[in-house]
Protein backbone atom coordinates (compact mmCIF):
# COMPACT_ATOMS: atom_id res chain seq x y z
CA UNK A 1 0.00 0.00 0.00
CA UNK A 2 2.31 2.35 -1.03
CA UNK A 3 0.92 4.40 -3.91
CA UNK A 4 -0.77 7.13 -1.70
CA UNK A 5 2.46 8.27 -0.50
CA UNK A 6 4.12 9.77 -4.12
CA UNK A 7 0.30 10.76 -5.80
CA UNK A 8 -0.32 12.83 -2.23
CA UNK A 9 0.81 16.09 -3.45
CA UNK A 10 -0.59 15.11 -6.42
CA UNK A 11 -4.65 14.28 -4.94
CA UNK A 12 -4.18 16.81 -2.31
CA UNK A 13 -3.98 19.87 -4.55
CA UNK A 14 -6.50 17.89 -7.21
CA UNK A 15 -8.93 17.72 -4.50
CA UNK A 16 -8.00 20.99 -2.52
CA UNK A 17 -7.12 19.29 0.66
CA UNK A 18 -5.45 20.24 3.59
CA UNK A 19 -3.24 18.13 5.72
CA UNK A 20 -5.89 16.80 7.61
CA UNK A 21 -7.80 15.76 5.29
CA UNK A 22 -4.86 14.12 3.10
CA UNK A 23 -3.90 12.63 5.48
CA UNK A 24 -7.84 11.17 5.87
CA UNK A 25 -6.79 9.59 2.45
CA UNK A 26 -4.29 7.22 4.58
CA UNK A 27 -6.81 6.31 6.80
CA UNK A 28 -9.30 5.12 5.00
CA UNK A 29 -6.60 3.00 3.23
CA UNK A 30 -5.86 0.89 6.63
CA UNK A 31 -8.90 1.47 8.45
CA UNK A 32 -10.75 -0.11 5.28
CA UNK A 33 -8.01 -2.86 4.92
CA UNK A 34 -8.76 -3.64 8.98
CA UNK A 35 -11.97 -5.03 7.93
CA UNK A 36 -9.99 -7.09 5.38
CA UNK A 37 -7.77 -8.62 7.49
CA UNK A 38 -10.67 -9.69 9.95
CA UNK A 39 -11.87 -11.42 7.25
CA UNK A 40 -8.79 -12.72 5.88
CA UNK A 41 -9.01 -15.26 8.81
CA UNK A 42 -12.15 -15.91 8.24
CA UNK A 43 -11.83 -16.97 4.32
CA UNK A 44 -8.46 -18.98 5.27
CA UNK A 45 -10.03 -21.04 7.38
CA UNK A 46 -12.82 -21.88 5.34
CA UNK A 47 -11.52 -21.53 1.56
CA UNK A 48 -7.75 -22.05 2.30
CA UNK A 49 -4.64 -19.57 1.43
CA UNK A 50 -5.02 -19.80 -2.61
CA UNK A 51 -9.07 -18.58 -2.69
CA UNK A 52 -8.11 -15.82 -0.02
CA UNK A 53 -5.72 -14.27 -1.96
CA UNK A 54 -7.74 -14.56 -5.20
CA UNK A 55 -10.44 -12.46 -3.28
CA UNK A 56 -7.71 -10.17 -2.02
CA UNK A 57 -6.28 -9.72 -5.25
CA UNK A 58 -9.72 -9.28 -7.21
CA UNK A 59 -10.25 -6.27 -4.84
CA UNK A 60 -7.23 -4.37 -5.32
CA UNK A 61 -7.23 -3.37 -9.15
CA UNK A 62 -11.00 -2.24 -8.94
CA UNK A 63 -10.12 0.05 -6.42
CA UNK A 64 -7.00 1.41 -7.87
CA UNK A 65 -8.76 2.10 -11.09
CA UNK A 66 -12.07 3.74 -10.10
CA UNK A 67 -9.69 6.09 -8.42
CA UNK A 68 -8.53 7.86 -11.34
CA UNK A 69 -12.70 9.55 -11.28
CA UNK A 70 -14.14 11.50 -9.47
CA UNK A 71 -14.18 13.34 -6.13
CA UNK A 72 -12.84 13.24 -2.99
CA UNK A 73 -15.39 11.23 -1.57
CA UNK A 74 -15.40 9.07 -4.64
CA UNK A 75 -11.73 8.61 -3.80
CA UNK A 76 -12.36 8.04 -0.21
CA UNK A 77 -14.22 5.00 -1.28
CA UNK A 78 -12.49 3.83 -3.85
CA UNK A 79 -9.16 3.42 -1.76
CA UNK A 80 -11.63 1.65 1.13
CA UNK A 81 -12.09 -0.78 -1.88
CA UNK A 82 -8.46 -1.30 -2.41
CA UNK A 83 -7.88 -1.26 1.29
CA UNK A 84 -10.07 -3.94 1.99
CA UNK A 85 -8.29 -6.49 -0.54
CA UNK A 86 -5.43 -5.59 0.86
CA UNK A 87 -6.65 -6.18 4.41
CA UNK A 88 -7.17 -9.76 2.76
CA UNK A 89 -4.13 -10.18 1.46
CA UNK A 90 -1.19 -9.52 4.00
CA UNK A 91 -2.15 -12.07 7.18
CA UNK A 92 -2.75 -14.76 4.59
CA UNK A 93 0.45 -14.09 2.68
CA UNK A 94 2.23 -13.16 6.04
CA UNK A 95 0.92 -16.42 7.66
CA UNK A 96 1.26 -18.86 4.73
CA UNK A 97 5.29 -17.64 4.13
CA UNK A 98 5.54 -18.54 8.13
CA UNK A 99 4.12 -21.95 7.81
CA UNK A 100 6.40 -23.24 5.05
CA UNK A 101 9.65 -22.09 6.39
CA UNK A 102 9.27 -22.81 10.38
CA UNK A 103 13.17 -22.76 10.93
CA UNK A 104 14.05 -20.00 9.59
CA UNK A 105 10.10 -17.72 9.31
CA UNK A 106 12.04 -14.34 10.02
CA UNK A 107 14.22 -14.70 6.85
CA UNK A 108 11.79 -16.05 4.83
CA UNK A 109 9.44 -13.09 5.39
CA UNK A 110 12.19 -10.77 5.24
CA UNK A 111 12.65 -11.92 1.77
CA UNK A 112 8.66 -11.50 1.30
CA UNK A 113 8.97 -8.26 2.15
CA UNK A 114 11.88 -7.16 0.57
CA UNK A 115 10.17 -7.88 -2.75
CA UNK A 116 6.76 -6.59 -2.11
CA UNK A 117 9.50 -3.54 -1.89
CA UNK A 118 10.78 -3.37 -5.23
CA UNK A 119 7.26 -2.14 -6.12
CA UNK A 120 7.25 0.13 -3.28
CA UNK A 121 10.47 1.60 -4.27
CA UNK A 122 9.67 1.73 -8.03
CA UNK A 123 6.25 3.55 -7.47
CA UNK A 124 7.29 6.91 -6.85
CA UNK A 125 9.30 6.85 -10.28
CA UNK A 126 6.39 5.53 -12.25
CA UNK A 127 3.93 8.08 -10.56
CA UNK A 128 6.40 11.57 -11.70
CA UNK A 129 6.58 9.76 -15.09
CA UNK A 130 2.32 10.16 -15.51
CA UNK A 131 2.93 13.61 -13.55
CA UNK A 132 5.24 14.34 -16.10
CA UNK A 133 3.17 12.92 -19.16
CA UNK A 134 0.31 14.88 -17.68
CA UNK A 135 -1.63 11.96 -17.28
CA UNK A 136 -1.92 10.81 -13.76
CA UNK A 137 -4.62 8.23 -14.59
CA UNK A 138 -2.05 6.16 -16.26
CA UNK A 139 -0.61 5.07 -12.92
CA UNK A 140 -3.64 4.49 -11.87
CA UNK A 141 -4.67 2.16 -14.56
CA UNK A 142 -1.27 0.67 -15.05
CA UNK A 143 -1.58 -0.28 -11.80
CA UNK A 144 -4.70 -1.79 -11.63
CA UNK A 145 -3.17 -3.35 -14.73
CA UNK A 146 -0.28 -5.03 -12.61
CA UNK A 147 -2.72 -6.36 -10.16
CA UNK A 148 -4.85 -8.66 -13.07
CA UNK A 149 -2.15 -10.24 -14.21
CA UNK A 150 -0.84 -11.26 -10.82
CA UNK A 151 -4.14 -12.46 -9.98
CA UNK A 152 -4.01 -14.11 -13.48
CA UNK A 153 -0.72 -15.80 -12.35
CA UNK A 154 -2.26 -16.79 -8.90
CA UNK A 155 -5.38 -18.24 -10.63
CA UNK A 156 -3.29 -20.94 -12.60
CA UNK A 157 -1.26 -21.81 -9.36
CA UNK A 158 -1.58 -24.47 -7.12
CA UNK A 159 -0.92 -24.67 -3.30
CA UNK A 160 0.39 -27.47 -1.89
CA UNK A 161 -0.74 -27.74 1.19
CA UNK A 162 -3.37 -25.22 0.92
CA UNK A 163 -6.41 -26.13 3.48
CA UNK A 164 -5.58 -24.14 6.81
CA UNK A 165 -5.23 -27.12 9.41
CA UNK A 166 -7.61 -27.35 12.20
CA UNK A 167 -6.67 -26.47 15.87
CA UNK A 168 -7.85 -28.43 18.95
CA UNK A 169 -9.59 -26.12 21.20
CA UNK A 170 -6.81 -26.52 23.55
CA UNK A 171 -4.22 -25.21 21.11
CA UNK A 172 -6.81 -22.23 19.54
CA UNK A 173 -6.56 -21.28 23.34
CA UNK A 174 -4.55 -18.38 25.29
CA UNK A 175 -3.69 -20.29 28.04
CA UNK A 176 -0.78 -18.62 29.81
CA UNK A 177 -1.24 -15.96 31.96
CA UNK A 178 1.74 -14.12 30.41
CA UNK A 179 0.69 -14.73 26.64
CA UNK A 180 -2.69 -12.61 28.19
CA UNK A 181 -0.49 -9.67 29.54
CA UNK A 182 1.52 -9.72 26.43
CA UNK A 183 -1.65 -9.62 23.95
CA UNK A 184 -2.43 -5.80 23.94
CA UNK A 185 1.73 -4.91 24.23
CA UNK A 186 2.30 -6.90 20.96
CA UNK A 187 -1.24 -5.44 19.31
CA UNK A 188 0.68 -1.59 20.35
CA UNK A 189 3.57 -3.48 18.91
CA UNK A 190 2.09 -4.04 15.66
CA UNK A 191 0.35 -0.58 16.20
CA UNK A 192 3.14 1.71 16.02
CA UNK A 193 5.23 -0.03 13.35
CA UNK A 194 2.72 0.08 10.94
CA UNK A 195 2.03 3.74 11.43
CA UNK A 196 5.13 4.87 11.74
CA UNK A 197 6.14 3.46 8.30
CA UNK A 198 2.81 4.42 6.64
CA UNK A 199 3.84 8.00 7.84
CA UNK A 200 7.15 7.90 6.99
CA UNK A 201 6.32 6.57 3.14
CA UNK A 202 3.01 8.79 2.90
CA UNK A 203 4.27 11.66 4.48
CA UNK A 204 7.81 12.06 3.22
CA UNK A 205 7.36 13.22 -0.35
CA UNK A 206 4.49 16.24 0.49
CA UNK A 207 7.48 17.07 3.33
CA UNK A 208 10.07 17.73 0.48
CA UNK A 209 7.56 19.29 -1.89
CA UNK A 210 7.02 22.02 0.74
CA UNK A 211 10.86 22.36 1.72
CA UNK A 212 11.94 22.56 -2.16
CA UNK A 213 8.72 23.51 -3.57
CA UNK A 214 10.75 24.41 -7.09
CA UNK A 215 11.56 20.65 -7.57
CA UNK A 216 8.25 18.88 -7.46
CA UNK A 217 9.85 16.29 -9.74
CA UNK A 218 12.83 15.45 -6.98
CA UNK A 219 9.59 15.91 -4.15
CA UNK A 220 7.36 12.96 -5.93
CA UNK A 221 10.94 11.00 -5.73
CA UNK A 222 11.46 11.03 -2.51
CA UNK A 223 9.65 8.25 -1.13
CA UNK A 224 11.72 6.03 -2.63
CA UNK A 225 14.74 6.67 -0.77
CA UNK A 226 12.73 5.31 2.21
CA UNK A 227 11.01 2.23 0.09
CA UNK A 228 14.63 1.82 -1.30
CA UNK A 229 16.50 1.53 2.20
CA UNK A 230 14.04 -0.80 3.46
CA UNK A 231 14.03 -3.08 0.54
CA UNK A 232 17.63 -3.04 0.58
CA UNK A 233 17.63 -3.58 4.81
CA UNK A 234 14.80 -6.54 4.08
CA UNK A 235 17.42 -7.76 1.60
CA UNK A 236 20.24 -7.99 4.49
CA UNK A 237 18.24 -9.18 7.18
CA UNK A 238 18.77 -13.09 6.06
CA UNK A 239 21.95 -12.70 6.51
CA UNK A 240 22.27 -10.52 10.13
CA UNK A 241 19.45 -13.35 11.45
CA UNK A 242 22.51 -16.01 10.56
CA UNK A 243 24.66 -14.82 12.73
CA UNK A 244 22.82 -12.55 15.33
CA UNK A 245 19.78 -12.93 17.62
CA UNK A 246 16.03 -10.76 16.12
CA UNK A 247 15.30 -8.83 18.97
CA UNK A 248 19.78 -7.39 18.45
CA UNK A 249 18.88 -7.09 14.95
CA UNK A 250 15.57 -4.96 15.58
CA UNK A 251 17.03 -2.82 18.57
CA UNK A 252 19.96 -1.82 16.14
CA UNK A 253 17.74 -1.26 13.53
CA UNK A 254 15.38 0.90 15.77
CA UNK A 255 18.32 2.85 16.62
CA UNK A 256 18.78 3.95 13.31
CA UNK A 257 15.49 4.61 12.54
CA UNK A 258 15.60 6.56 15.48
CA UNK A 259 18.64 8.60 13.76
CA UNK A 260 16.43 9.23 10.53
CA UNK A 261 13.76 10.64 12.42
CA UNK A 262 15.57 13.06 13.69
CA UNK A 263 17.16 14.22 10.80
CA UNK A 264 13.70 14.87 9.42
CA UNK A 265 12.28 16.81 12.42
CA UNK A 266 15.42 19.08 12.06
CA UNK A 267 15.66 18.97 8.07
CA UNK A 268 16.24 22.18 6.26
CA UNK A 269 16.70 20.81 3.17
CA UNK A 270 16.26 17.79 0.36
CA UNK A 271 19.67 16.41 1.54
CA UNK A 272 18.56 15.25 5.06
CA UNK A 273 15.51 14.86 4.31
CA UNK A 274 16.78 12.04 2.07
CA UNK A 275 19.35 10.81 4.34
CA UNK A 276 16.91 10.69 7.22
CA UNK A 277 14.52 8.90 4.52
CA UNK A 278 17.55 5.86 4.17
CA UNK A 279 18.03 5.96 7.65
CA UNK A 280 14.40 5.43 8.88
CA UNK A 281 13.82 3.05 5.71
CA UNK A 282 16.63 0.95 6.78
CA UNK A 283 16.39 1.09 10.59
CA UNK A 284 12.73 -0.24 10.36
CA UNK A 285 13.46 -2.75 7.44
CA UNK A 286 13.38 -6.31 9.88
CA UNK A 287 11.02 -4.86 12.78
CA UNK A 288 8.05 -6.16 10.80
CA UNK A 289 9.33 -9.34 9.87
CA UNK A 290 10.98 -10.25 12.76
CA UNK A 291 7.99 -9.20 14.89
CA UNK A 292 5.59 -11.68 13.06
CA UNK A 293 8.08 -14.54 12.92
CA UNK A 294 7.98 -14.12 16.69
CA UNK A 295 4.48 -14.42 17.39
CA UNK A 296 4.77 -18.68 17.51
CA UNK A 297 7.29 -17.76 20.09
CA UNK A 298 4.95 -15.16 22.44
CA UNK A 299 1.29 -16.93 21.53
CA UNK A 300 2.83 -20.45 20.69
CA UNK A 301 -0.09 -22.62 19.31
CA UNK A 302 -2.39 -19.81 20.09
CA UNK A 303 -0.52 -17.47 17.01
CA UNK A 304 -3.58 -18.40 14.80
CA UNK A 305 -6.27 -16.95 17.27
CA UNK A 306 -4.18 -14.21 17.75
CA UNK A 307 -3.17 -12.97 14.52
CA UNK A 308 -6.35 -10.98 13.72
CA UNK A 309 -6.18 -8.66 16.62
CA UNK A 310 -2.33 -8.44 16.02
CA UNK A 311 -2.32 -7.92 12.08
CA UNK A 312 -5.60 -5.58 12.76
CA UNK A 313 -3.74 -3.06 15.49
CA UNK A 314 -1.12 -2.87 12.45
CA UNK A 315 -3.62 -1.47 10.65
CA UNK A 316 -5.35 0.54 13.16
CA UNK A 317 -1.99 2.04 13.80
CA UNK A 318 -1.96 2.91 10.09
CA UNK A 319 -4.61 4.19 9.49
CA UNK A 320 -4.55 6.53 13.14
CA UNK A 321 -0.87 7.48 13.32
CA UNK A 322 -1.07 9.45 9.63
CA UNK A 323 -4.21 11.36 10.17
CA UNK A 324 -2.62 12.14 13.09
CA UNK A 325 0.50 13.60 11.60
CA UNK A 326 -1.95 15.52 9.38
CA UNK A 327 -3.84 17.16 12.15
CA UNK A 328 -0.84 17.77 14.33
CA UNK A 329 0.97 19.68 11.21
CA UNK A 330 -2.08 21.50 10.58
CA UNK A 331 -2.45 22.50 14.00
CA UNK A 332 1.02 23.25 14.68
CA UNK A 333 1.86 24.80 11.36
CA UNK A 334 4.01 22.58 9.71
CA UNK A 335 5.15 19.19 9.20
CA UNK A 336 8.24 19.10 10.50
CA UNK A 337 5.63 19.26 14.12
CA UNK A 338 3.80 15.91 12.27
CA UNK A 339 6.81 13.73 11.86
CA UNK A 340 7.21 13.72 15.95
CA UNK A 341 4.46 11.40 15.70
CA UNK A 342 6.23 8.77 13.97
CA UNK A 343 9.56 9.39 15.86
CA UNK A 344 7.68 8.91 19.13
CA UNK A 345 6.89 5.20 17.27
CA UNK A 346 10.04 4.63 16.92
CA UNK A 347 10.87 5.33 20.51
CA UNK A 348 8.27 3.24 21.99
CA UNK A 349 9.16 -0.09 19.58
CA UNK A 350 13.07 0.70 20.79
CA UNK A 351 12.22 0.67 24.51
CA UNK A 352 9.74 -2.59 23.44
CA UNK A 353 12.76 -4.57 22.13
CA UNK A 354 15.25 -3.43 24.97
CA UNK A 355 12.99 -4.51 27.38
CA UNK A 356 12.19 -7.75 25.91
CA UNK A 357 15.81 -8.65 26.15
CA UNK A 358 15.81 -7.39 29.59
CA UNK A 359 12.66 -8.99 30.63
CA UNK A 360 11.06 -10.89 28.26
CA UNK A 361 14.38 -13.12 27.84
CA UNK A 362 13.33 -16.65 29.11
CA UNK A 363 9.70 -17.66 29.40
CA UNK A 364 8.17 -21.05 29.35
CA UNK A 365 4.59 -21.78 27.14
CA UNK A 366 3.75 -25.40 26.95
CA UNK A 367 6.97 -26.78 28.27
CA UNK A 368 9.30 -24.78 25.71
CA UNK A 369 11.79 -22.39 26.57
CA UNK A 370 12.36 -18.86 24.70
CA UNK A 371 15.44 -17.47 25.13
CA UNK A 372 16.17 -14.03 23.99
CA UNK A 373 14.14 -14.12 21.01
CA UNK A 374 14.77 -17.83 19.43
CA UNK A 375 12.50 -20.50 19.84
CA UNK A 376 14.44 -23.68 21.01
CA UNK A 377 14.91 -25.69 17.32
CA UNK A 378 13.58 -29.08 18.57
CA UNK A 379 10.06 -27.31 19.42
CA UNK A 380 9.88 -24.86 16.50
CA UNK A 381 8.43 -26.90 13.85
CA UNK A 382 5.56 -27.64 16.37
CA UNK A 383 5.01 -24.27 16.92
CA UNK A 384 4.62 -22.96 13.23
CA UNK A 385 2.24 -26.40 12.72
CA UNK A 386 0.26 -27.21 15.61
């Protein structure tokens, strides 16, 4: 969901908005796709992974397309459309990567990820070529465009296994006391991550257009300096997981992203607001990755019944934390005043993963240890397949 971010500027003075209500574009997008995800879990465990995304993927293009009409509440609905099949889309995707690769979930997912960002990164090119053309509705059709054929592709593929296994009511269950506790910490978890990228990536490019407003061109750009670091830090994480524990990998990561935000609060110019773009991009690259591969380890056979409320706070978050930005810049005149909102994210997931180290570092669900954020091997496969 990364289109909104480049064609902001671009909708916002189309539809004479203000930052508030751009930034109502955003959340409509998750807040829609919320209702997705609840019944993502739904349609997986009745139709299976394959028919889910099918659904999903039906959604999407009829959205993106009927946006390139009409007004702003036209729009509104529109993206709600796309949001939705998205909403579909990412548990089952999320979930189904997991369940293949139960050694090694946190790689495999980074490697998910780091191609659904080659799109991300690639958008805001494609979107200042149809700005340039004068034709904006050509992204939004070639998009929509993209999005058959993939569901073409998906349509003539098989899934192997594809029925979601049944749970005993025992293992559907919460049953320890601190998976309970832990249930609305990881749903804030999910929460702020996916809000603080959504603002980062939405909010980044209308940030440059104001501070260079000669270079709309280089201001449409932007975005993919952020969408470029984290596909490239999504890329690397594989390889840090080898050889270093996820919750070191996400606290230095965190730290950097900490760095980028920063650099943007305090930005005077296109040059750190691009370096703070890397920096964030890169910093939050394995946070959502690694925080989904460790939900077998926090929930352990309970990660099924949990995943709705988890994947839907992600989405909550995204759809809140934006429209928050929006209203705080538009309150506070500018904003450099929004993108505190996201840097406070970042904060709160550092001080998460530094306490989970701390705290969090050895607890026992169902007889299996968890030490500082690896599931012991002999026990994993049982956790990703109950």
């Amino acid at each position: 969901m990364t289109f909104l971010g480049p064609m902001l500027p671009s909708l916002s003075v189309r539809w004479s908005l203000n930052d508030t209500q751009s930034g109502s574009l955003i959340f409509a997008e998750f807040f829609s796709s919320l209702f997705g995800m609840l019944l993502s879990s739904l349609s997986v465990q009745r139709l299976g992974y394959r028919k889910t995304l099918i659904i999903g993927l039906a959604l999407m293009p009829l959205g993106v397309a009927l946006l390139a009409f009409g007004p702003w509440l036209w729009g509104l609905a529109c993206i709600c459309i796309f949001g939705i099949g998205y909403g579909i889309t990412t548990p089952a995707g999320n979930l189904r990567t997991a369940e293949i690769n139960p050694r090694r979930s946190a790689a495999a997912l980074s490697v998910i990820n780091a191609v659904w960002g080659i799109g991300a990164m690639g958008s805001p090119f494609l979107v200042d070529l149809a700005l340039r053309a004068h034709q904006p509705r050509l992204f939004f059709f070639g998009t929509a465009a993209s999005l058959v054929v993939l569901l073409g592709a998906l349509a003539l593929t098989r899934f192997v296994p594809d029925t979601h296994i049944e749970e005993s009511e025992s293992a559907g269950k919460v049953q320890n006391i601190w998976q309970i506790r832990i249930l609305p910490v990881i749903c804030g978890l999910f929460f702020v991550y996916v809000g603080s990228e959504t603002c980062f990536g939405n909010w980044v490019a209308m940030y440059a257009r104001r501070v260079a407003p000669a270079d709309h061109s280089f201001a449409t750009r932007m975005p993919a300096f952020f969408w470029g670091a984290l596909l490239a830090g999504r890329a690397l994480a594989p390889l840090a997981l080898k050889f270093t524990r996820e919750t070191s990998v996400a606290r230095i990561g965190l730290f950097l992203a900490l760095l980028g935000g920063v650099a943007l609060v305090v930005a005077r110019g296109t040059t750190l607001i691009a370096i703070g773009s890397l920096l964030a991009g890169v910093g939050l690259a394995s946070i959502y990755p690694i925080s989904v591969s460790l939900l077998a380890s926090w929930f352990g056979k309970a990660s099924r019944r949990v995943s709705g409320a988890v994947f839907g706070s992600g989405n909550v978050g995204g759809a809140l934390m934006p429209l928050m930005v929006g209203t705080v810049s538009t309150v506070a005149g500018g904003l450099r005043f929004g993108f505190l909102v996201p840097l406070a994210g970042v904060v709160f997931m550092l001080g998460f993963y530094s306490l989970e180290q701390a705290k969090i570092k050895t607890f026992t669900t169902e007889g299996t240890e968890f030490h500082g954020g690896r599931l012991a091997e002999e026990n994993l496969d049982d956790r990703m397949n109950p």
